[in-house]
N, C-alpha and C. Protein backbone atom coordinates (compact mmCIF):
# COMPACT_ATOMS: atom_id res chain seq x y z
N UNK A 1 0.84 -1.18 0.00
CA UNK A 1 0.00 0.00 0.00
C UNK A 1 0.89 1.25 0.00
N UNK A 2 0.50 2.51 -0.80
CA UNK A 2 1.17 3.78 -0.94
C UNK A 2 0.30 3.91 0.55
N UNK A 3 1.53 4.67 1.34
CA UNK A 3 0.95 5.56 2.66
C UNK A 3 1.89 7.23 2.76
N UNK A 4 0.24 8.20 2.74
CA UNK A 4 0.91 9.04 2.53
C UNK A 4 0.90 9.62 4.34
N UNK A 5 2.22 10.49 4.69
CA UNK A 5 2.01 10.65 5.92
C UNK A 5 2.54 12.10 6.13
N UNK A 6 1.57 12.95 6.73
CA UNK A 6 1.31 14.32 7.34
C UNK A 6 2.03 14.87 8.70
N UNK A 7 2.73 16.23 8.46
CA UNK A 7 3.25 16.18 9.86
C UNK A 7 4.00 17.14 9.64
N UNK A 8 4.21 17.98 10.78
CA UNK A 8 4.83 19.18 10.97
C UNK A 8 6.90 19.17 10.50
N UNK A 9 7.24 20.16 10.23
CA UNK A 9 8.50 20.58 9.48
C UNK A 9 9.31 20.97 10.70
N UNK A 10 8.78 21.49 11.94
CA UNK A 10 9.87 21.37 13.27
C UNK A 10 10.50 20.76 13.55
N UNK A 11 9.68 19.23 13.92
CA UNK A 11 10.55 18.65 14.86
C UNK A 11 11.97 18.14 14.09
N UNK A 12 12.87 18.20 15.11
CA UNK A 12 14.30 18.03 14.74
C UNK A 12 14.99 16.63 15.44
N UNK A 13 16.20 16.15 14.59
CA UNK A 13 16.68 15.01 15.00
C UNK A 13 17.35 15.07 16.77
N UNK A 14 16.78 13.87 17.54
CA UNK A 14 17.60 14.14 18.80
C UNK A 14 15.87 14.48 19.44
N UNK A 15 14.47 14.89 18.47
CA UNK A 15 13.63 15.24 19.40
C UNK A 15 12.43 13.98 19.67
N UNK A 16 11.71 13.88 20.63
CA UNK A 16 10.60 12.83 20.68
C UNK A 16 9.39 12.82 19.31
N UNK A 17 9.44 13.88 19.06
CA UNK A 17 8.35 14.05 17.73
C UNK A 17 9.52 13.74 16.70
N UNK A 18 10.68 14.11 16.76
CA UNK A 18 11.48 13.17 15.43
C UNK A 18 11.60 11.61 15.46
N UNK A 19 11.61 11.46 16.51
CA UNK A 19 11.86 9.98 16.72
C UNK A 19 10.72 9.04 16.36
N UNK A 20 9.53 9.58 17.35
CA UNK A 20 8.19 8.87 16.49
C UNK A 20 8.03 8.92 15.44
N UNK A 21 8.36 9.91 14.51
CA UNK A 21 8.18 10.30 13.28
C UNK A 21 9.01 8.65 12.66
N UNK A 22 10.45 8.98 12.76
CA UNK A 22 11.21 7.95 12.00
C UNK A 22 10.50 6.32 12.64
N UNK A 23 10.32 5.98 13.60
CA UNK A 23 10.00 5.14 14.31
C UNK A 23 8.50 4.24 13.28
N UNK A 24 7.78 5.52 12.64
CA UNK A 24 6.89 5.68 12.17
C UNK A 24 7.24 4.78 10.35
N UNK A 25 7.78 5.63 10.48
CA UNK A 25 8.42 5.31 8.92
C UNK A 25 9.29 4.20 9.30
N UNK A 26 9.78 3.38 10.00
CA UNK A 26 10.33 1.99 9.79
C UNK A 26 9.22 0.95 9.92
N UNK A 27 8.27 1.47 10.87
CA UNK A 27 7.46 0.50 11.10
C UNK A 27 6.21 0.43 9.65
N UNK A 28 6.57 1.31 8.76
CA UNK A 28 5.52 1.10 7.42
C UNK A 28 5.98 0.56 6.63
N UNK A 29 7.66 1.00 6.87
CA UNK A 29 8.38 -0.38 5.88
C UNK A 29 8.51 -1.72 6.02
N UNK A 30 8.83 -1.37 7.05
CA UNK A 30 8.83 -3.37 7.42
C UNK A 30 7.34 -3.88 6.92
N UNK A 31 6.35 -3.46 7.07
CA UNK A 31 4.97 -3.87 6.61
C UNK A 31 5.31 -3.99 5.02
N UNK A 32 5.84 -3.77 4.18
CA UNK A 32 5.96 -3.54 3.05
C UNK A 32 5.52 -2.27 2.39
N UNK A 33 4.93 -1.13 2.95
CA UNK A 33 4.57 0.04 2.36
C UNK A 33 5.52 0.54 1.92
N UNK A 34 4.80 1.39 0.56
CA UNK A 34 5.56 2.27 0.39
C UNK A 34 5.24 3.93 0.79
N UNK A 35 6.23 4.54 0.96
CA UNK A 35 5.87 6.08 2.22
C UNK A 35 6.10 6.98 1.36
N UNK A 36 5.28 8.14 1.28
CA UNK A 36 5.33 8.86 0.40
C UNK A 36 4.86 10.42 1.24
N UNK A 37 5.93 11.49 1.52
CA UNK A 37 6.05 12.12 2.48
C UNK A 37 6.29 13.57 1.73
N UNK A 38 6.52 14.85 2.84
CA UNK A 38 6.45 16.11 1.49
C UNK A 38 7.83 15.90 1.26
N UNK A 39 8.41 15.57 1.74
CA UNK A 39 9.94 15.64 1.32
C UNK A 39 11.10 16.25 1.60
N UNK A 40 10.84 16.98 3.00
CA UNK A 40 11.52 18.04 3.12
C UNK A 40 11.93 18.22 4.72
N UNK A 41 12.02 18.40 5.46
CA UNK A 41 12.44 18.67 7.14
C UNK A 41 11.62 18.03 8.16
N UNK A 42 11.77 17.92 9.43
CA UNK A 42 11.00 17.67 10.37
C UNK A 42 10.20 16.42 10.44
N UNK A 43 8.71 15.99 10.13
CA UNK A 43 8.38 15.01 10.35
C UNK A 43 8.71 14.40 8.69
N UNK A 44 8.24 14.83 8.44
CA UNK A 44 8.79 14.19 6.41
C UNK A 44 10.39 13.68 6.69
N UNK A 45 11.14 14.24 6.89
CA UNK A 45 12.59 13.90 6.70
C UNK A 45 12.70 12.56 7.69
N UNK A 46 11.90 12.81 8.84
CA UNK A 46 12.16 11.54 10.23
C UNK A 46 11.41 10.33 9.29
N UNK A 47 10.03 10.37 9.10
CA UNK A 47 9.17 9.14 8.35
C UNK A 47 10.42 8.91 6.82
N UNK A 48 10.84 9.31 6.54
CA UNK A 48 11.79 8.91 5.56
C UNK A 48 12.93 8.58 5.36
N UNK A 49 13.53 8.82 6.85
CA UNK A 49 14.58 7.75 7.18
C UNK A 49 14.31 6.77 8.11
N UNK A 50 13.19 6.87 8.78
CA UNK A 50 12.63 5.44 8.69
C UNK A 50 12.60 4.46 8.46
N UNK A 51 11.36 4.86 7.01
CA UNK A 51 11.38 3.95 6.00
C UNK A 51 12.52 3.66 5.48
N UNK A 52 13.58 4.45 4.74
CA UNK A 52 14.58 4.10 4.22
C UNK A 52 15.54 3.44 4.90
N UNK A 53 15.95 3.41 6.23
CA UNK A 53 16.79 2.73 6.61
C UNK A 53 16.02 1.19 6.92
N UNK A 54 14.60 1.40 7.13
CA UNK A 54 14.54 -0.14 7.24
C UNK A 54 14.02 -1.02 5.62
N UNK A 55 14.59 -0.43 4.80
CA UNK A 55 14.98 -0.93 3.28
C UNK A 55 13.73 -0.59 2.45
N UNK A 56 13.18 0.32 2.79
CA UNK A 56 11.50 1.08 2.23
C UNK A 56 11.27 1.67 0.93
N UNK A 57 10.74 1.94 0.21
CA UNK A 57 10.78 3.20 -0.61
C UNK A 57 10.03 4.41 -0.36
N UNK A 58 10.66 5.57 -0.35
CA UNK A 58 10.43 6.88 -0.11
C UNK A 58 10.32 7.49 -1.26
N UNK A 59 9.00 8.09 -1.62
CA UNK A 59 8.86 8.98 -2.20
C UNK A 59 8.27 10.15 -1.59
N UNK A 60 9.34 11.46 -1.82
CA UNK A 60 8.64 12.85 -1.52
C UNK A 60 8.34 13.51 -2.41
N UNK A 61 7.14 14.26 -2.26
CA UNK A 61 6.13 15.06 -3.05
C UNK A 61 6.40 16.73 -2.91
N UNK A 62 7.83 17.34 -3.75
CA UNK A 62 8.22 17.95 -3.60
C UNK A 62 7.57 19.22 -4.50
N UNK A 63 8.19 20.58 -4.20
CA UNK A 63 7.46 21.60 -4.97
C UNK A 63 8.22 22.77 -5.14
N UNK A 64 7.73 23.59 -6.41
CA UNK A 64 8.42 25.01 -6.53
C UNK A 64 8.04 26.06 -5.14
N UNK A 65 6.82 26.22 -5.54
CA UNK A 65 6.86 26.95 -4.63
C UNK A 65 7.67 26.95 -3.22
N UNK A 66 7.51 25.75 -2.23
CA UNK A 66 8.19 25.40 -1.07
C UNK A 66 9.87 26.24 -1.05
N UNK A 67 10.45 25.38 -2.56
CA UNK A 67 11.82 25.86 -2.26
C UNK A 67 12.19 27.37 -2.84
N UNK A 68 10.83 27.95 -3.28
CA UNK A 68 11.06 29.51 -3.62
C UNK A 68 10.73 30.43 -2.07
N UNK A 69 10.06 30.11 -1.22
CA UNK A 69 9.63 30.27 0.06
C UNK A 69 10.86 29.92 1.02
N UNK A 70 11.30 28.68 0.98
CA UNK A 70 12.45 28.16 1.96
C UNK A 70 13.48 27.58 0.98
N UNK A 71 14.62 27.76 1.27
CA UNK A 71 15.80 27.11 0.50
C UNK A 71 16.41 26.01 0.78
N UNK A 72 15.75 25.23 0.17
CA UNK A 72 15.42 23.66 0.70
C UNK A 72 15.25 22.71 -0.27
N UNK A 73 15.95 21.68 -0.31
CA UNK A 73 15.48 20.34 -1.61
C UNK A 73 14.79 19.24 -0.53
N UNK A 74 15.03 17.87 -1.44
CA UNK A 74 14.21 17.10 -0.89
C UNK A 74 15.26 16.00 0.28
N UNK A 75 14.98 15.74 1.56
CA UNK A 75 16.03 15.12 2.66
C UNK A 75 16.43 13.90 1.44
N UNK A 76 17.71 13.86 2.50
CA UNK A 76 18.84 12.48 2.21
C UNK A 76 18.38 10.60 1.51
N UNK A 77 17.09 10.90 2.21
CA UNK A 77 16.37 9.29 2.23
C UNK A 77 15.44 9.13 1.17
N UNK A 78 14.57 10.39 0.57
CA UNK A 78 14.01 10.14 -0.84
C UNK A 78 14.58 9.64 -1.20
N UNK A 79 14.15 8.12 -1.77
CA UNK A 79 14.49 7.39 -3.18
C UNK A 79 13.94 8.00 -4.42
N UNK A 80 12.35 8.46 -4.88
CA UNK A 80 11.96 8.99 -5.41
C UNK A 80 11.34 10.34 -5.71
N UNK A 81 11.65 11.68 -6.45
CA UNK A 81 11.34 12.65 -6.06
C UNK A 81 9.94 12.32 -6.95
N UNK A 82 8.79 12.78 -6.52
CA UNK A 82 7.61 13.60 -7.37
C UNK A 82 7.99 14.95 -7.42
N UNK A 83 8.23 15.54 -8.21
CA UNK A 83 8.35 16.98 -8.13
C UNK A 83 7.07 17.76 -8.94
N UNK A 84 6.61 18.72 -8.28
CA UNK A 84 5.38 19.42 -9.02
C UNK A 84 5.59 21.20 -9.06
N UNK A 85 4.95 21.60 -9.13
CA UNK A 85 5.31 23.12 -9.44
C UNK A 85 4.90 24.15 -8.46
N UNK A 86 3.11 23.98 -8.31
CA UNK A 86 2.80 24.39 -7.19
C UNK A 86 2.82 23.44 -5.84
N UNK A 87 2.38 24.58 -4.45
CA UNK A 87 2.11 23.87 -3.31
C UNK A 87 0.62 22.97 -3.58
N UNK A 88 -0.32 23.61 -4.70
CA UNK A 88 -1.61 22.92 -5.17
C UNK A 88 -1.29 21.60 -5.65
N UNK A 89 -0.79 21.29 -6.63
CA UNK A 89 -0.16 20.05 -6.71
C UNK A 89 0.72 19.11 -6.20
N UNK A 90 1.23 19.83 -4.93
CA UNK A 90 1.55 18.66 -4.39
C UNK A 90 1.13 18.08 -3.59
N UNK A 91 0.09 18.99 -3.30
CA UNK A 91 -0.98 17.72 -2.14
C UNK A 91 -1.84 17.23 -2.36
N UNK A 92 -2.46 17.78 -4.20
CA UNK A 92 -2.79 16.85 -5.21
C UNK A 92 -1.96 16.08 -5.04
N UNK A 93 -0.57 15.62 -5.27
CA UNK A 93 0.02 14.47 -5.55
C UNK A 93 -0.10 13.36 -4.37
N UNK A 94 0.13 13.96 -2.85
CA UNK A 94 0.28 13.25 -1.61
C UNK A 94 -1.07 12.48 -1.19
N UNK A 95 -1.82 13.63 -1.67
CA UNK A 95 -3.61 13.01 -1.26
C UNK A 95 -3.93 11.94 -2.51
N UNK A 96 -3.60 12.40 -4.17
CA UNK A 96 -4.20 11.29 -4.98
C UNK A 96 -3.90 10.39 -5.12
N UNK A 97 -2.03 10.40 -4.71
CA UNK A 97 -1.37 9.24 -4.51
C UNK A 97 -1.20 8.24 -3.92
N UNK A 98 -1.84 8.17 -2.50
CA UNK A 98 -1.61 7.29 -1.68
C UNK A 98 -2.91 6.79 -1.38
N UNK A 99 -2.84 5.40 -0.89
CA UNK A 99 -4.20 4.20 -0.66
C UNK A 99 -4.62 4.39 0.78
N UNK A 100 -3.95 5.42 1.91
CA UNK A 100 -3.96 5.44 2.64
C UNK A 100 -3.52 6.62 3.47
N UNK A 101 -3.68 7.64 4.48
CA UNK A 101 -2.96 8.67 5.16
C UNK A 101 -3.27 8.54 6.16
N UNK A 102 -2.10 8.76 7.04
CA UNK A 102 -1.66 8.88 8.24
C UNK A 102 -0.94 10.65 8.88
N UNK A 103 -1.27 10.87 9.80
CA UNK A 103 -1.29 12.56 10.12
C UNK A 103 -0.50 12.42 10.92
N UNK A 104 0.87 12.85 11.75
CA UNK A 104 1.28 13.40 12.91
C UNK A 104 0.73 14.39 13.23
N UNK A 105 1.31 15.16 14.63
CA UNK A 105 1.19 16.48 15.03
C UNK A 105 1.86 17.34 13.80
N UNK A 106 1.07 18.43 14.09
CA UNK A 106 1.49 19.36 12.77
C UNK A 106 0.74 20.45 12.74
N UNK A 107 1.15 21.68 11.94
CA UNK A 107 0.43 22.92 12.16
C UNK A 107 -0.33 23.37 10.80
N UNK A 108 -0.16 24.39 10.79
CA UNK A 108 -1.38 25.00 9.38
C UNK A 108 -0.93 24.08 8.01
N UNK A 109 -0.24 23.65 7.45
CA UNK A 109 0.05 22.45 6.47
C UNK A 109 -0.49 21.19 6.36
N UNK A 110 -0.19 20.71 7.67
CA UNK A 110 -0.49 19.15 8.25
C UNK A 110 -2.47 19.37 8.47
N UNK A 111 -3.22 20.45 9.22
CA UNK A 111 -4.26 20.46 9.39
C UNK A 111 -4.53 20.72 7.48
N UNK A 112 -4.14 21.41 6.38
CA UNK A 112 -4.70 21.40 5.31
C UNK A 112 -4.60 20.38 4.47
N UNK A 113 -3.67 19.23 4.60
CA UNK A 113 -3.83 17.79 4.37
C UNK A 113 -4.60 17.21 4.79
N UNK A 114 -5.15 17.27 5.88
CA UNK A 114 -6.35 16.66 6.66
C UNK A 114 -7.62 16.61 6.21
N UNK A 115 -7.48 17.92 6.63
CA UNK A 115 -8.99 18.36 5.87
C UNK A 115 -8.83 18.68 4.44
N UNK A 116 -8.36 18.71 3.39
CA UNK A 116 -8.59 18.37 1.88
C UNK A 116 -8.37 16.94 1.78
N UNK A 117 -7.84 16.37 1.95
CA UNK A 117 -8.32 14.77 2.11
C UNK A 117 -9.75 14.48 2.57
N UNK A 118 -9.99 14.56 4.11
CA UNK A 118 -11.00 14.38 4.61
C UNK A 118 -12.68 14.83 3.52
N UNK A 119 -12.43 16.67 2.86
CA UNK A 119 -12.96 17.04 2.01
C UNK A 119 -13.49 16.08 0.87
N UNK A 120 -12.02 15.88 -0.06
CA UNK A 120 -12.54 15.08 -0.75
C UNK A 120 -13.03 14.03 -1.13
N UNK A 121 -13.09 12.94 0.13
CA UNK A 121 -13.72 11.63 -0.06
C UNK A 121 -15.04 11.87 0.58
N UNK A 122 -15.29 13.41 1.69
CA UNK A 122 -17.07 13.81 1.67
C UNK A 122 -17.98 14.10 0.23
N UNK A 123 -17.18 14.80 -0.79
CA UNK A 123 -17.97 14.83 -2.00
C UNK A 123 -17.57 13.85 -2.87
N UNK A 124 -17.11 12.72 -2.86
CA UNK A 124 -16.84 11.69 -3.83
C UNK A 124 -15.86 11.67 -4.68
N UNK A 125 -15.19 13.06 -4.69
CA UNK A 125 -14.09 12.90 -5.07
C UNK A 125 -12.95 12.41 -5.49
N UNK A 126 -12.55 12.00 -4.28
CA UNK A 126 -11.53 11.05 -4.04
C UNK A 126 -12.06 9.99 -3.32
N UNK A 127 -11.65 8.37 -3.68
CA UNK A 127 -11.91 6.99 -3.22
C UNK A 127 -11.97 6.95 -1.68
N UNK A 128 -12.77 6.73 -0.79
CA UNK A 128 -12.52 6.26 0.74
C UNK A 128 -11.57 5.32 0.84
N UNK A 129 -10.47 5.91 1.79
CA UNK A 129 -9.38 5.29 2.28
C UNK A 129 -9.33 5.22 3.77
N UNK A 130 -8.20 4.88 4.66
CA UNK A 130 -7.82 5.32 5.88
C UNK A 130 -7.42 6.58 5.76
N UNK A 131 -7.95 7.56 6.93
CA UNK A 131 -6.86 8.79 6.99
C UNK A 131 -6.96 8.54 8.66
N UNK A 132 -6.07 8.04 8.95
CA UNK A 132 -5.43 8.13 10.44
C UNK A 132 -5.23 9.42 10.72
N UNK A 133 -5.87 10.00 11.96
CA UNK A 133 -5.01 11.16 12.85
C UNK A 133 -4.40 10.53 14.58
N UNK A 134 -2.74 10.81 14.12
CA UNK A 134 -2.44 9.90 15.06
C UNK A 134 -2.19 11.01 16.25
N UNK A 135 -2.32 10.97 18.00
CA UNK A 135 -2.35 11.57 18.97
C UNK A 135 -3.11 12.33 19.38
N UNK A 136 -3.33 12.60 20.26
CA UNK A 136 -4.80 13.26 21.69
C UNK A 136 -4.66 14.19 21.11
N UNK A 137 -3.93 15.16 20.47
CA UNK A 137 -4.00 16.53 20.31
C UNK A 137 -4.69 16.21 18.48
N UNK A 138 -5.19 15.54 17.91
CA UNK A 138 -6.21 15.76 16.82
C UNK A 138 -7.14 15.05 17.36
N UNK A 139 -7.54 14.27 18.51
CA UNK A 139 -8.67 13.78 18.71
C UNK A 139 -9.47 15.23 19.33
N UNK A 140 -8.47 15.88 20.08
CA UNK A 140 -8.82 17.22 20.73
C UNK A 140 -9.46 18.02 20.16
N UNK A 141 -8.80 18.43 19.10
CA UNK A 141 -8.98 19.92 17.80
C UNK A 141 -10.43 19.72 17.26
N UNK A 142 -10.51 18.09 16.82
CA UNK A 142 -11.67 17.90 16.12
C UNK A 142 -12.82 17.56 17.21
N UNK A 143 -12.69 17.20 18.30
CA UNK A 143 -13.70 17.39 19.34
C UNK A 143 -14.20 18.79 19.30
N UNK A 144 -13.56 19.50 19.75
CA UNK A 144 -13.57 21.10 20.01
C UNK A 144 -14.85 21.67 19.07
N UNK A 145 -14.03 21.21 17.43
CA UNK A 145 -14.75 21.97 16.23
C UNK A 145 -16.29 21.13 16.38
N UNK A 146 -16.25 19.74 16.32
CA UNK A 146 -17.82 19.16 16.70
C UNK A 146 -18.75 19.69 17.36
N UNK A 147 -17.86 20.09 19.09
CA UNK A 147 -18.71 20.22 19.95
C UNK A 147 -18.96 21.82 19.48
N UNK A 148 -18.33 22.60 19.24
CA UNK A 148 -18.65 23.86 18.79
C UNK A 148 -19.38 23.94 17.81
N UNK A 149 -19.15 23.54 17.04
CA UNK A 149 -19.85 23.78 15.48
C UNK A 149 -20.90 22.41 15.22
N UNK A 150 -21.76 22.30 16.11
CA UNK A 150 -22.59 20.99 16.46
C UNK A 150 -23.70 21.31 15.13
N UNK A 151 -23.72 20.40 15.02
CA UNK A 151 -24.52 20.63 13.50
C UNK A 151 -24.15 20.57 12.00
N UNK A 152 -23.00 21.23 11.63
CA UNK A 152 -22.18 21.24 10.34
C UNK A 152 -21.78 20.29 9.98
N UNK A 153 -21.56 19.03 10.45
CA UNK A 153 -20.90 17.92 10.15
C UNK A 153 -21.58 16.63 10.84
N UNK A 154 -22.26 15.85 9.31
CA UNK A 154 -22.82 14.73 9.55
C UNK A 154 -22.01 13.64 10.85
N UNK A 155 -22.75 12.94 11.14
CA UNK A 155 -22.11 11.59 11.30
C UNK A 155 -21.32 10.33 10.54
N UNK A 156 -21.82 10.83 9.26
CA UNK A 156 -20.62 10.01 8.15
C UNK A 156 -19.85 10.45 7.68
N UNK A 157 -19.86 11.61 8.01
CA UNK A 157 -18.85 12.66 7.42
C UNK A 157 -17.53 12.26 8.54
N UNK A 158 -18.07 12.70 9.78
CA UNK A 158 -17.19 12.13 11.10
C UNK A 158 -16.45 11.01 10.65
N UNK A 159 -17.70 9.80 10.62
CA UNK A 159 -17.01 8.22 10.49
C UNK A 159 -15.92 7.96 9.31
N UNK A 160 -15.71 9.40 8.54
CA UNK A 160 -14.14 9.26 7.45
C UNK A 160 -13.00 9.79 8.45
N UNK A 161 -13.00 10.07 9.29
CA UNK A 161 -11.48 10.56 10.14
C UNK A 161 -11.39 8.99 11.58
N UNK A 162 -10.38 8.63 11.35
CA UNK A 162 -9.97 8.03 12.55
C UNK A 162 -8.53 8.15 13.34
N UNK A 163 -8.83 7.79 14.47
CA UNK A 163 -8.08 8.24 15.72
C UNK A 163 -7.53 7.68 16.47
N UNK A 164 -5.98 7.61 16.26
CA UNK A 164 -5.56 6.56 16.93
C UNK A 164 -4.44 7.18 18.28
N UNK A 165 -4.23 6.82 19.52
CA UNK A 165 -3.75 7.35 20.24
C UNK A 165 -1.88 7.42 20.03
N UNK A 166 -1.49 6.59 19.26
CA UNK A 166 -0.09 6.25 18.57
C UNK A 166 0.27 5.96 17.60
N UNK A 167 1.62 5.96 17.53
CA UNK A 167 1.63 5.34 15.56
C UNK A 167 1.87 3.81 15.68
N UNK A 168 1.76 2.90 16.95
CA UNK A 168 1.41 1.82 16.42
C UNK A 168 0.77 1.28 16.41
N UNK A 169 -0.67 1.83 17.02
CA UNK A 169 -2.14 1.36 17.06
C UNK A 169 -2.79 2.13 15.59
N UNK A 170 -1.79 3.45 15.22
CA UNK A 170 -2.18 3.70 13.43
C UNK A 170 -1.98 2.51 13.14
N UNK A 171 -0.50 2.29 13.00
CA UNK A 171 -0.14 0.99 11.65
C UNK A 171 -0.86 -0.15 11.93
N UNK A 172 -1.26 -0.76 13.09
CA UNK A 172 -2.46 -1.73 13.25
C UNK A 172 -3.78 -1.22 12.49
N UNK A 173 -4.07 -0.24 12.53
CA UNK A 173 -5.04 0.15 12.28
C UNK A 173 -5.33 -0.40 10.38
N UNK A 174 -3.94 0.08 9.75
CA UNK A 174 -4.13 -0.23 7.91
C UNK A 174 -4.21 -1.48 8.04
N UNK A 175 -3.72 -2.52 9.10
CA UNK A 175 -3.91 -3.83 8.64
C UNK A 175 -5.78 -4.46 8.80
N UNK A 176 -6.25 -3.75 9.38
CA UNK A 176 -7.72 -4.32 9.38
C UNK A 176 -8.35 -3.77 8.62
């Protein structure tokens, strides 16, 4: 299975959110996935040496814009670049590409993967897949917006996001 996986550009090597991150990405390889990440720092760079060191394939879903914004290519462990032009296409690429997504913690990027994923398999768009949101702090956010905004959002709409308290009750999670 392509797994695409979401997650903030902070965390750094040496930190607990890098470590889960990579921890993350070995444990999708050994499953046989292949990981397909933005390509670039923080949780992308950790899920991709991961995968790559535990013999994976990495593809990052890289972009113009990004490295006209930050001066930045794609980390050490991409095996494969997707390269696209805009930031629009590349999450076209991350969302159409993969059979499956998985979210870390993450900020205004990681929440717009979410929800344009989540988006597009509410209007038919895109095929129903898994989109894992892994840790208390997205079971939180999206409580919050429910209990606040009570009404806007069906119950099947809900039943497309799931919630797992870790990334290895996620990766249990693609096997059922």
């Amino acid at each position: 299975m392509k797994v695409s996986v979401f997650g903030g550009s902070q965390p750094n090597a040496g930190s607990t959110a890098y470590a889960e991150a990579q921890e993350l990405g070995r444990l999708l390889a050994e499953r046989g996935h292949i990981v397909l990440t933005g390509g670039y720092i923080g949780t992308m760079e950790a899920v991709s040496r991961g995968a790559a060191e535990a013999g994976g394939h990495v593809i990052g879903v890289t972009c113009e814009d990004i490295e006209r914004w930050r001066a930045i290519g794609p980390n050490a462990w991409v095996k494969e670049e997707w390269r696209k032009k805009t930031l629009m296409d590349r999450l076209q690429g991350l969302i159409e590409g993969c059979d499956a997504a998985l979210a870390l913690p993450g900020g205004p990027g990681t929440l717009t993967e979410i929800s344009l994923t989540w988006n597009l398999m509410i209007i038919g768009s895109l095929h129903r897949r898994p989109l894992i949101l892994i840790g208390n702090e997205w079971q939180s956010v999206f409580s919050q917006a429910f209990t606040s905004m009570d009404g806007y959002t069906s119950a099947s709409q809900k039943e497309l996001l799931q919630f797992a308290p870790d990334i290895k009750t996620a990766v249990g999670m693609l096997a059922s």
